[in-house]
Protein backbone atom coordinates (compact mmCIF):
# COMPACT_ATOMS: atom_id res chain seq x y z
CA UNK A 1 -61.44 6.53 24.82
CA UNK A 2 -57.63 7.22 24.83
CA UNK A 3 -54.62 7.75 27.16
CA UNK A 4 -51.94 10.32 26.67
CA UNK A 5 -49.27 7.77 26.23
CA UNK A 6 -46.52 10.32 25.77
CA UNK A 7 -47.30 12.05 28.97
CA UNK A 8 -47.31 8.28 30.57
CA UNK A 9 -43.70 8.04 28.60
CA UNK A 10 -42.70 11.50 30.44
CA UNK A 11 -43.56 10.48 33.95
CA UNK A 12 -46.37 13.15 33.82
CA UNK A 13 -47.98 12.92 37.69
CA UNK A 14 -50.12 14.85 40.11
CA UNK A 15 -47.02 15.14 42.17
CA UNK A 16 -44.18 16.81 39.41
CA UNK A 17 -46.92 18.63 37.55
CA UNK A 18 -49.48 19.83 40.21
CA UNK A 19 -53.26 18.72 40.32
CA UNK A 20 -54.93 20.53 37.59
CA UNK A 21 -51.79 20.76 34.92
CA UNK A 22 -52.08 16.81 35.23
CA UNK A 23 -56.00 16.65 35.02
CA UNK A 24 -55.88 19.05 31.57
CA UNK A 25 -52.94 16.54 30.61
CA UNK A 26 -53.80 12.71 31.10
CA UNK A 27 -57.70 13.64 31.04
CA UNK A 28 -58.76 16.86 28.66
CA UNK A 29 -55.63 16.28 25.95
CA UNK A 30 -55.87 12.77 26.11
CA UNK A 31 -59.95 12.59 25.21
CA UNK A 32 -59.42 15.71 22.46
CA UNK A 33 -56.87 13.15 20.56
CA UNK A 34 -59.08 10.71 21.06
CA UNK A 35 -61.87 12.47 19.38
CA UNK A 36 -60.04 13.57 16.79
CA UNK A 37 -58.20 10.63 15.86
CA UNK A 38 -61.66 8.43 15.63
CA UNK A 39 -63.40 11.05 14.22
CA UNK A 40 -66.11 12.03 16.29
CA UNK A 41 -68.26 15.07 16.25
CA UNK A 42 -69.30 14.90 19.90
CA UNK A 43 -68.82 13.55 23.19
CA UNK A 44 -71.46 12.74 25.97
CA UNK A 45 -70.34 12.79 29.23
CA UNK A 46 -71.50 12.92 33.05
CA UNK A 47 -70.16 12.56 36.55
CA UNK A 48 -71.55 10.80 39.38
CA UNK A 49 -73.01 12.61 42.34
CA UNK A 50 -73.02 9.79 45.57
């Protein structure tokens, strides 16, 4: 629902950040602002198992 366009901006990757720091940045901040800024109460999500 949102990307982290300042992170984007800051060259935030995998690479200069390491794996997990980028995942919590461009994935987990980037759906909280989301959330927030549309107002949601709650989120649904799931992953696919192939």
């Amino acid at each position: 629902i949102a990307t982290n366009q300042q992170a984007v901006a800051d060259g935030v990757s995998p690479f200069s950040h390491g794996t997990h720091e980028y995942t919590r940045i461009m994935k987990t901040v980037a759906l909280r602002e989301g959330l927030d800024h549309y107002g949601f109460d709650a989120a649904i999500g799931g992953a696919r198992r192939d």
